[in-house]
PDB file of N, CA and C in Angstrom:
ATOM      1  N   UNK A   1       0.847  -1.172   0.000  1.00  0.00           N
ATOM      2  CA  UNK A   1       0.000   0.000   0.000  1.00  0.00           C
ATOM      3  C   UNK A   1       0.896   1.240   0.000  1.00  0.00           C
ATOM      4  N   UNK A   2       0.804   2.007  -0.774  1.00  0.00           N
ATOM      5  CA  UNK A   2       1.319   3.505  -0.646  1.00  0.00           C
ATOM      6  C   UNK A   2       0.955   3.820   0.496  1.00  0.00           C
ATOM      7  N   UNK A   3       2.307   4.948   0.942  1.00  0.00           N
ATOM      8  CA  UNK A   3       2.653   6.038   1.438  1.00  0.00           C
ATOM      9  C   UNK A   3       0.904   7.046   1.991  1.00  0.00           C
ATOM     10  N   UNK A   4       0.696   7.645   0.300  1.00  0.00           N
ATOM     11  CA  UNK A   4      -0.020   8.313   0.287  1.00  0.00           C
ATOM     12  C   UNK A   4      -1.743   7.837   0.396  1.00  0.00           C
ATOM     13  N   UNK A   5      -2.164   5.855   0.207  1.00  0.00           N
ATOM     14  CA  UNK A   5      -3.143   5.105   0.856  1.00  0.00           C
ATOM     15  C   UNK A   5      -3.080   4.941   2.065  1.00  0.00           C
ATOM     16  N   UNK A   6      -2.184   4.632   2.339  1.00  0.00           N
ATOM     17  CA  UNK A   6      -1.970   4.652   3.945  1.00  0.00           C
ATOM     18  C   UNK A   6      -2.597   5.709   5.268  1.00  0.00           C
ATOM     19  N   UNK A   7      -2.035   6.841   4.522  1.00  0.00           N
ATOM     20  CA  UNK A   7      -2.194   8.165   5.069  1.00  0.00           C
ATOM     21  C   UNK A   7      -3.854   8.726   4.578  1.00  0.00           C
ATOM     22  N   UNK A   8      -4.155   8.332   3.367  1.00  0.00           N
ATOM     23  CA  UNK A   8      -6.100   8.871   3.111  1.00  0.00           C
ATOM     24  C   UNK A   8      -6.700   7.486   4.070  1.00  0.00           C
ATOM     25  N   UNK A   9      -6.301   6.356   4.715  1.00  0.00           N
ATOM     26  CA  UNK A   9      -7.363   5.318   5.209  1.00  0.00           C
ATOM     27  C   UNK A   9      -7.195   5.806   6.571  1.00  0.00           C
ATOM     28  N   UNK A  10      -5.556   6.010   7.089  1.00  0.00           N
ATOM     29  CA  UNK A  10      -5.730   6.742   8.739  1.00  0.00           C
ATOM     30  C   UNK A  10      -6.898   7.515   8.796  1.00  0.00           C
ATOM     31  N   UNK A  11      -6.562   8.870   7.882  1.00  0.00           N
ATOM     32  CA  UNK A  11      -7.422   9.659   7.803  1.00  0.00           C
ATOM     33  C   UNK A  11      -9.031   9.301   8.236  1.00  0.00           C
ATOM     34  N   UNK A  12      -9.551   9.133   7.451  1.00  0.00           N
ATOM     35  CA  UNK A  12     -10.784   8.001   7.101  1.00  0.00           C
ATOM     36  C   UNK A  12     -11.783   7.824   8.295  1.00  0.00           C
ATOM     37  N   UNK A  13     -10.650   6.263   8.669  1.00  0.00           N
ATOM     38  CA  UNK A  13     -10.426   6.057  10.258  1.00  0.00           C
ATOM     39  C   UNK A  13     -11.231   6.839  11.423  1.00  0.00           C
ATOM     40  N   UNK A  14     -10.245   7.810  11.178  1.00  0.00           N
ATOM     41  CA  UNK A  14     -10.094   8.793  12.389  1.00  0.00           C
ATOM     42  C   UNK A  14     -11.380   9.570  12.289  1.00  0.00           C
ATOM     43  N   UNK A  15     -12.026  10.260  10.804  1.00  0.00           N
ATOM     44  CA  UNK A  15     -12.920  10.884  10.440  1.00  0.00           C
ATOM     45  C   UNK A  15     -14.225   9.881  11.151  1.00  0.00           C
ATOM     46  N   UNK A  16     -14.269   8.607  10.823  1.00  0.00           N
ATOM     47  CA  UNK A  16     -15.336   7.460  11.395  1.00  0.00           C
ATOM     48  C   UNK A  16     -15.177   7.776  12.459  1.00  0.00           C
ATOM     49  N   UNK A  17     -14.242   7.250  13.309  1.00  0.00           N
ATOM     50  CA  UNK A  17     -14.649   7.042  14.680  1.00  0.00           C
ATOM     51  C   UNK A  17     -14.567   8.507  15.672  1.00  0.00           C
ATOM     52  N   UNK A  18     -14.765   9.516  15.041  1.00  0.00           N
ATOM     53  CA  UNK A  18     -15.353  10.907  15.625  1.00  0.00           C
ATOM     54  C   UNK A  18     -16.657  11.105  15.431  1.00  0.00           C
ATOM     55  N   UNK A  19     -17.250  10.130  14.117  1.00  0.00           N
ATOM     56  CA  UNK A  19     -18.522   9.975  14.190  1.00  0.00           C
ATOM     57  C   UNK A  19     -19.536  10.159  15.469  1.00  0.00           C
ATOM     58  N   UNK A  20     -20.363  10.503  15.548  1.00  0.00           N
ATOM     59  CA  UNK A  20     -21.501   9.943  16.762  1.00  0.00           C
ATOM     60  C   UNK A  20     -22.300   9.309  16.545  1.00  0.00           C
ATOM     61  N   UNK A  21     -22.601   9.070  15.329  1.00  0.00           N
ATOM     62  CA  UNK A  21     -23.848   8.479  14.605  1.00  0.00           C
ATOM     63  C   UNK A  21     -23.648   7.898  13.115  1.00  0.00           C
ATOM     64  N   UNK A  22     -22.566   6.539  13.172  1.00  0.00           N
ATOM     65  CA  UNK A  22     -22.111   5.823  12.169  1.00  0.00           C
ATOM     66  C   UNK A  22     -22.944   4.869  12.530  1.00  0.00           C
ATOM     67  N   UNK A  23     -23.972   5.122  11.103  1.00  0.00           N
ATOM     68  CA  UNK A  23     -24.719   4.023  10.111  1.00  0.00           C
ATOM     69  C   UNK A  23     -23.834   3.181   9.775  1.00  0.00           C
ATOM     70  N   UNK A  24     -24.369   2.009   9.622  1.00  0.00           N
ATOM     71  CA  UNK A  24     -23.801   1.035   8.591  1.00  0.00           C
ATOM     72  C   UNK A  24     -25.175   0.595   7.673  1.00  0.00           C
ATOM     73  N   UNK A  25     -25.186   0.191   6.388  1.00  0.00           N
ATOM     74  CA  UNK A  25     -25.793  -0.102   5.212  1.00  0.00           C
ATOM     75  C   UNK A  25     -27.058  -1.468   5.538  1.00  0.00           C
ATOM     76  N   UNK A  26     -28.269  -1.045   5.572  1.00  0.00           N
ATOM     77  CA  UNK A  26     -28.741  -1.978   6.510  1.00  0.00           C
ATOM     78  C   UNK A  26     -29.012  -2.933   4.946  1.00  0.00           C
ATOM     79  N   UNK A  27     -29.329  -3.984   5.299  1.00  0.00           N
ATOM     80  CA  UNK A  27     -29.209  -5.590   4.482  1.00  0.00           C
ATOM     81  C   UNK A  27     -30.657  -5.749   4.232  1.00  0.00           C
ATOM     82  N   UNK A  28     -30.932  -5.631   2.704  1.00  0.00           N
ATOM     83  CA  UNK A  28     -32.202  -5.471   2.367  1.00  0.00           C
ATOM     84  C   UNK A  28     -32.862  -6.710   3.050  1.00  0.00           C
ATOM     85  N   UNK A  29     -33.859  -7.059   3.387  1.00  0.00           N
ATOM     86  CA  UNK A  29     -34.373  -8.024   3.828  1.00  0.00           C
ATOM     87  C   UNK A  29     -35.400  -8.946   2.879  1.00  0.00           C
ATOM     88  N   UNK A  30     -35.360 -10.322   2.872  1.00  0.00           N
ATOM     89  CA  UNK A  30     -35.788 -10.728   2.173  1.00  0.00           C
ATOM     90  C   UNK A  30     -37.586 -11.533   2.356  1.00  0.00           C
ATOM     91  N   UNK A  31     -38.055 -10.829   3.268  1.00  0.00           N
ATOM     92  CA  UNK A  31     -39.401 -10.845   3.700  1.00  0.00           C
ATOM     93  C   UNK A  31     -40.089  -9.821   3.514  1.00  0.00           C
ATOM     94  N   UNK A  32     -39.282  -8.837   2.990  1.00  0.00           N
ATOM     95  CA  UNK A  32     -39.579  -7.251   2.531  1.00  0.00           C
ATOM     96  C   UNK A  32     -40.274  -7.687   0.761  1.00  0.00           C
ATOM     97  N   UNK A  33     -39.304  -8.598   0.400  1.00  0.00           N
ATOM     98  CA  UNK A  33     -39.220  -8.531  -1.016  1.00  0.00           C
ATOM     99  C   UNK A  33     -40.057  -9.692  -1.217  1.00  0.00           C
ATOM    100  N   UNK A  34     -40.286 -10.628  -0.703  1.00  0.00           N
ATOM    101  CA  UNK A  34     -41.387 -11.923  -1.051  1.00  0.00           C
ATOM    102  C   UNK A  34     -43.076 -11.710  -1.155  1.00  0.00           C
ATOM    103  N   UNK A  35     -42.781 -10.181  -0.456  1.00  0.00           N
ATOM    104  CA  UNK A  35     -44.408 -10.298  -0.596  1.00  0.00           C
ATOM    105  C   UNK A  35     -44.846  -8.710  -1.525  1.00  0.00           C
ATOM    106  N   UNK A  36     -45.629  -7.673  -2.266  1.00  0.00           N
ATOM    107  CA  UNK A  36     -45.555  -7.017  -2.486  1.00  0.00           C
ATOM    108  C   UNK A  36     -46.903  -6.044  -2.527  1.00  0.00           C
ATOM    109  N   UNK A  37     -47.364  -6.091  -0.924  1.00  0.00           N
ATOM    110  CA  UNK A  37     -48.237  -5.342  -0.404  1.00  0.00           C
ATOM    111  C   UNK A  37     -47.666  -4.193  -0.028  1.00  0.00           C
ATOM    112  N   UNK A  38     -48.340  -2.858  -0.679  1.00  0.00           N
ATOM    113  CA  UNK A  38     -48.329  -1.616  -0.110  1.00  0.00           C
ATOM    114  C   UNK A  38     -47.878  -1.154   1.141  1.00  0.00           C
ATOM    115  N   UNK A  39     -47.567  -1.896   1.957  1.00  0.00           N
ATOM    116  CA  UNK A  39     -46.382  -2.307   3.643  1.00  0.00           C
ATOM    117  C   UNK A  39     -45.314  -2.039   3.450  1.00  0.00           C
ATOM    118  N   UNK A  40     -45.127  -3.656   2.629  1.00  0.00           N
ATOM    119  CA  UNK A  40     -43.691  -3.875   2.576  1.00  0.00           C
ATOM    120  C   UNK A  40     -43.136  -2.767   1.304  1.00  0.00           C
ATOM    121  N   UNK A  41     -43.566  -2.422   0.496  1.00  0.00           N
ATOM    122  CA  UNK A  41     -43.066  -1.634  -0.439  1.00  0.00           C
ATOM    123  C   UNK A  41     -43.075  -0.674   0.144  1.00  0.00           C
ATOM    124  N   UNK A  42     -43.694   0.374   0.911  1.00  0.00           N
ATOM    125  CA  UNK A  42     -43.139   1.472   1.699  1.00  0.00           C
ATOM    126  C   UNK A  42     -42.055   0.937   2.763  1.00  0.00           C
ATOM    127  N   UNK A  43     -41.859  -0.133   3.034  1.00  0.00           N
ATOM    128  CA  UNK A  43     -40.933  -0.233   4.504  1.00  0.00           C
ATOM    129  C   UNK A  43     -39.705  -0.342   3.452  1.00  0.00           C
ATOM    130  N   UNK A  44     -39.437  -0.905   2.411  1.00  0.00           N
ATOM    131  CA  UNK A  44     -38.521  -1.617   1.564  1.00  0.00           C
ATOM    132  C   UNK A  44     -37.899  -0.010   1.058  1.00  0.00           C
ATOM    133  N   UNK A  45     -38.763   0.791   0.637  1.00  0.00           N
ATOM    134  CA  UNK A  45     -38.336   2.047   0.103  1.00  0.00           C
ATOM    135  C   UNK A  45     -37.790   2.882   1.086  1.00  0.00           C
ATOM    136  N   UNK A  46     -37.999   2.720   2.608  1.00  0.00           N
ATOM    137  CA  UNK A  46     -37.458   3.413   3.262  1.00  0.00           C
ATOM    138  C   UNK A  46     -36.439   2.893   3.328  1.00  0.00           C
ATOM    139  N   UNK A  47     -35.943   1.503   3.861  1.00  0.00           N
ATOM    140  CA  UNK A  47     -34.722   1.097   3.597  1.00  0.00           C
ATOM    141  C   UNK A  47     -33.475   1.239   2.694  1.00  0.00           C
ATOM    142  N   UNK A  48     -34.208   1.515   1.316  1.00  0.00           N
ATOM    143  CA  UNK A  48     -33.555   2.113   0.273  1.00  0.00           C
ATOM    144  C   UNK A  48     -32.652   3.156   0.639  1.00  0.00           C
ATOM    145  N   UNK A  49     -34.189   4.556   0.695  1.00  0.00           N
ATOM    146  CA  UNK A  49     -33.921   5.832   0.665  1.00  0.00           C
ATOM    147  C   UNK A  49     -33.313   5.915   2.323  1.00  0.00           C
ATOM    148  N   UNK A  50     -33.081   5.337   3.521  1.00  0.00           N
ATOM    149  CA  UNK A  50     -31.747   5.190   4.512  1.00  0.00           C
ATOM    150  C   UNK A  50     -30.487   4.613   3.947  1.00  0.00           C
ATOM    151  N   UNK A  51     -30.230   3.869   3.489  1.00  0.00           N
ATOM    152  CA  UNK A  51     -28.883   3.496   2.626  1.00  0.00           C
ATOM    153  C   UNK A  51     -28.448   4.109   1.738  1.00  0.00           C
ATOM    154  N   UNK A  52     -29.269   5.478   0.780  1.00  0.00           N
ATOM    155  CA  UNK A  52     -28.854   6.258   0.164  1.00  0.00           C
ATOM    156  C   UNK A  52     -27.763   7.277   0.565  1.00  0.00           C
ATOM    157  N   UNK A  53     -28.957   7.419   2.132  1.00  0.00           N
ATOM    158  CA  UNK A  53     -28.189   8.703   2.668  1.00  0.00           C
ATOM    159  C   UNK A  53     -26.960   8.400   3.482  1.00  0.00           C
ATOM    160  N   UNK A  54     -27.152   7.206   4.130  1.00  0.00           N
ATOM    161  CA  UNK A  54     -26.088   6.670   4.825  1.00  0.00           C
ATOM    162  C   UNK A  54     -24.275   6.562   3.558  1.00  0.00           C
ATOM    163  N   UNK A  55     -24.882   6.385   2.540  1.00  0.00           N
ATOM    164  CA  UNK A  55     -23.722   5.934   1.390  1.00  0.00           C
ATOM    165  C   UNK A  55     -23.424   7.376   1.094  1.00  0.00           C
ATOM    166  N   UNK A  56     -24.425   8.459   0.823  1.00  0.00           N
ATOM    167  CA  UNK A  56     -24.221  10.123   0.545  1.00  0.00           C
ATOM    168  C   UNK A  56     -23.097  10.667   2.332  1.00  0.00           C
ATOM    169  N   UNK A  57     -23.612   9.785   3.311  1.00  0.00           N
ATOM    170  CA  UNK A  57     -23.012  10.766   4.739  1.00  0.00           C
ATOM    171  C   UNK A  57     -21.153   9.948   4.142  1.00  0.00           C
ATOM    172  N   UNK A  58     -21.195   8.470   3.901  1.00  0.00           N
ATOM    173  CA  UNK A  58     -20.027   7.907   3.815  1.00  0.00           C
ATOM    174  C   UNK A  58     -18.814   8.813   2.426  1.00  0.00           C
ATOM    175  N   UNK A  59     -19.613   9.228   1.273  1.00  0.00           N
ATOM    176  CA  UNK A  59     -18.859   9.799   0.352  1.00  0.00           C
ATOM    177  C   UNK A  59     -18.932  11.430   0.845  1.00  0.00           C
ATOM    178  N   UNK A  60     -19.224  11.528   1.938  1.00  0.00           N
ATOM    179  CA  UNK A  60     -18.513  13.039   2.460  1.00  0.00           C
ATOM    180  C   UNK A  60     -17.304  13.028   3.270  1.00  0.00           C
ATOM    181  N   UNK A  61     -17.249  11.717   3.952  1.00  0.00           N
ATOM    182  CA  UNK A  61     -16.253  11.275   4.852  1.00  0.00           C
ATOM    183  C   UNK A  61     -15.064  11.055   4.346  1.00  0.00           C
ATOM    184  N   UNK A  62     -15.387  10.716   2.738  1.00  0.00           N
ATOM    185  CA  UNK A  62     -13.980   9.938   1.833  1.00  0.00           C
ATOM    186  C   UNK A  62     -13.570  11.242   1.358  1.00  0.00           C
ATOM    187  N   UNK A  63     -14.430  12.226   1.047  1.00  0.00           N
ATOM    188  CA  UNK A  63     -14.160  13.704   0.321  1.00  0.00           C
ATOM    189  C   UNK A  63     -13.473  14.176   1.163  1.00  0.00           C
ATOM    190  N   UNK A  64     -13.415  14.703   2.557  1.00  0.00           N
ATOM    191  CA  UNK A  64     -13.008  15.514   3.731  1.00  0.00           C
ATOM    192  C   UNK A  64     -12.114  14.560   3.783  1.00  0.00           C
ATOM    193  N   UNK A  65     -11.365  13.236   3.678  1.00  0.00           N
ATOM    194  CA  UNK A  65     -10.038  12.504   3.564  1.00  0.00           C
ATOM    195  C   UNK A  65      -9.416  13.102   2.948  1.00  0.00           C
ATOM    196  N   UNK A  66      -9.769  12.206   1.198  1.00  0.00           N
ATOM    197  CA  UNK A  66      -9.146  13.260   0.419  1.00  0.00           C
ATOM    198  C   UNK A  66      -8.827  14.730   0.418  1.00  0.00           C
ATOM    199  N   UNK A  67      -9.743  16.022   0.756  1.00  0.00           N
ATOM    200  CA  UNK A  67      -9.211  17.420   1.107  1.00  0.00           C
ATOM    201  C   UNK A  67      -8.453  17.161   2.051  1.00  0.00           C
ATOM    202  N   UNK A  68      -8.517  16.925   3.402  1.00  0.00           N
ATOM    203  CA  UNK A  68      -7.207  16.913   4.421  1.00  0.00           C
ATOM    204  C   UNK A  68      -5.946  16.612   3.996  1.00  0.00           C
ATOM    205  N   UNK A  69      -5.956  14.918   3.165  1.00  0.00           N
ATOM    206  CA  UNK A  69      -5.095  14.877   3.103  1.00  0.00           C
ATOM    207  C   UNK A  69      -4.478  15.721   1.447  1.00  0.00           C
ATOM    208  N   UNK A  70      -4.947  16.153   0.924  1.00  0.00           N
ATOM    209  CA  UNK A  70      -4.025  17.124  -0.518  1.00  0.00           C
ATOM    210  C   UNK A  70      -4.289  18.477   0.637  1.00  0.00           C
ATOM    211  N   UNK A  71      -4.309  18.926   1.758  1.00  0.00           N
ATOM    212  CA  UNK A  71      -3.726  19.850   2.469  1.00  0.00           C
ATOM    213  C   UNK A  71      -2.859  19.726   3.256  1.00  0.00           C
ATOM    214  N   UNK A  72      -2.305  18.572   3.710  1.00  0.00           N
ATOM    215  CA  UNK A  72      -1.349  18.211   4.260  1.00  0.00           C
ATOM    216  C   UNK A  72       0.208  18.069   3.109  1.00  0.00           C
ATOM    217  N   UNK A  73      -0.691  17.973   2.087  1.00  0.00           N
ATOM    218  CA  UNK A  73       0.564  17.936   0.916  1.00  0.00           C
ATOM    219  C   UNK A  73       1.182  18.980   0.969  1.00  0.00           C
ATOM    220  N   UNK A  74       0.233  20.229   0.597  1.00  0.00           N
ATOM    221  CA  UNK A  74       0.510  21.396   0.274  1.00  0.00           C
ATOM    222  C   UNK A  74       0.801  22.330   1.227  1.00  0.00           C
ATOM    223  N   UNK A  75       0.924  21.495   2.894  1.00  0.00           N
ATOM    224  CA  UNK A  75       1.617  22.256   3.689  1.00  0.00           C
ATOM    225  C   UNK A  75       2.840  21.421   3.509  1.00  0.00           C
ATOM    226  N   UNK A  76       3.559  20.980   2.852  1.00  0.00           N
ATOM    227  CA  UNK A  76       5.187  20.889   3.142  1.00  0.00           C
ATOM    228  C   UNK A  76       6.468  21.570   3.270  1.00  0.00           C
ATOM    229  N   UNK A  77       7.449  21.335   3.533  1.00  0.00           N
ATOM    230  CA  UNK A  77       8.424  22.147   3.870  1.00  0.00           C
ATOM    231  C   UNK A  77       9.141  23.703   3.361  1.00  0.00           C
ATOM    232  N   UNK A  78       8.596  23.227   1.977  1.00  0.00           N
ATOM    233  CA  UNK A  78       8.855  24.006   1.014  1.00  0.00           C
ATOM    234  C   UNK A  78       8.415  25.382   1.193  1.00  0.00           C
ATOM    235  N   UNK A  79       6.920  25.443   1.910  1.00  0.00           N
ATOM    236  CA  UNK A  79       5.615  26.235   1.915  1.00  0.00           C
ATOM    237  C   UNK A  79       6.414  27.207   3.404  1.00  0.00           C
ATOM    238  N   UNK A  80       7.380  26.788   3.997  1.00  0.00           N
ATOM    239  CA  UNK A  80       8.190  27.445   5.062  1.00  0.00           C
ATOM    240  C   UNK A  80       9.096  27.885   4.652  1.00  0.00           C
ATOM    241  N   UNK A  81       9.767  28.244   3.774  1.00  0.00           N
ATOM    242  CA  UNK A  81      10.944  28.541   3.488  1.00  0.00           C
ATOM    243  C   UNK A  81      10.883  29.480   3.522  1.00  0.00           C
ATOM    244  N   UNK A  82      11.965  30.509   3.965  1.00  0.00           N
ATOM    245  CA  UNK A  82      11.682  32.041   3.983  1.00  0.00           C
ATOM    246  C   UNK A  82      12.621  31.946   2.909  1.00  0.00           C
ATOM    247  N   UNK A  83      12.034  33.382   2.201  1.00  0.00           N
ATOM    248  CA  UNK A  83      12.954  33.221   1.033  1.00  0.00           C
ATOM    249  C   UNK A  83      13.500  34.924   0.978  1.00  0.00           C
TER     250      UNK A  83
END
C-alpha cells in the first residue's frame, strides 16, 4: 500500500470514529421482497432511501479525507521557506 493510501485510510479512520452516529448499510431483507403489499413496499423504500443517505453521509467522509489529506501535501516544507 502507498505512502499516500496509507495516510487517506488513517485519515478516514479517524474521520469514522469521531462519528456519533455511524450508520452502517442496513441488508435489504428478504421478507420485505417476497411479498408485495403496499407495507412492505413502503418499509422496503425506506430502507432504500436510509442506505442512500447513509452511502451520501459515507462519500462526504472519503471527500473531507481526500481534502485533508491534498492539504497536508501542500503544507510541506517548502511552503516554510523564507525566502
Amino acid at each position: 500500500m502507498s505512502d499516500r493510501r496509507k495516510r487517506l485510510h488513517e485519515i478516514l479512520l479517524t474521520l469514522i470514529n469521531n462519528e456519533n452516529n455511524f450508520e452502517l448499510i442496513e441488508e435489504d431483507s428478504s421478507d420485505l421482497t417476497s411479498n408485495y403489499s403496499d407495507k412492505d413496499t413502503a418499509n422496503l423504500s425506506r430502507i432504500i432511501e436510509k442506505n442512500r443517505n447513509i452511502i451520501r453521509r459515507y462519500q462526504a467522509l472519503v471527500k473531507t479525507a481526500v481534502t485533508l489529506d491534498a492539504l497536508m501535501d501542500s503544507e510541506n516544507e517548502e511552503n516554510y521557506k523564507i525566502k
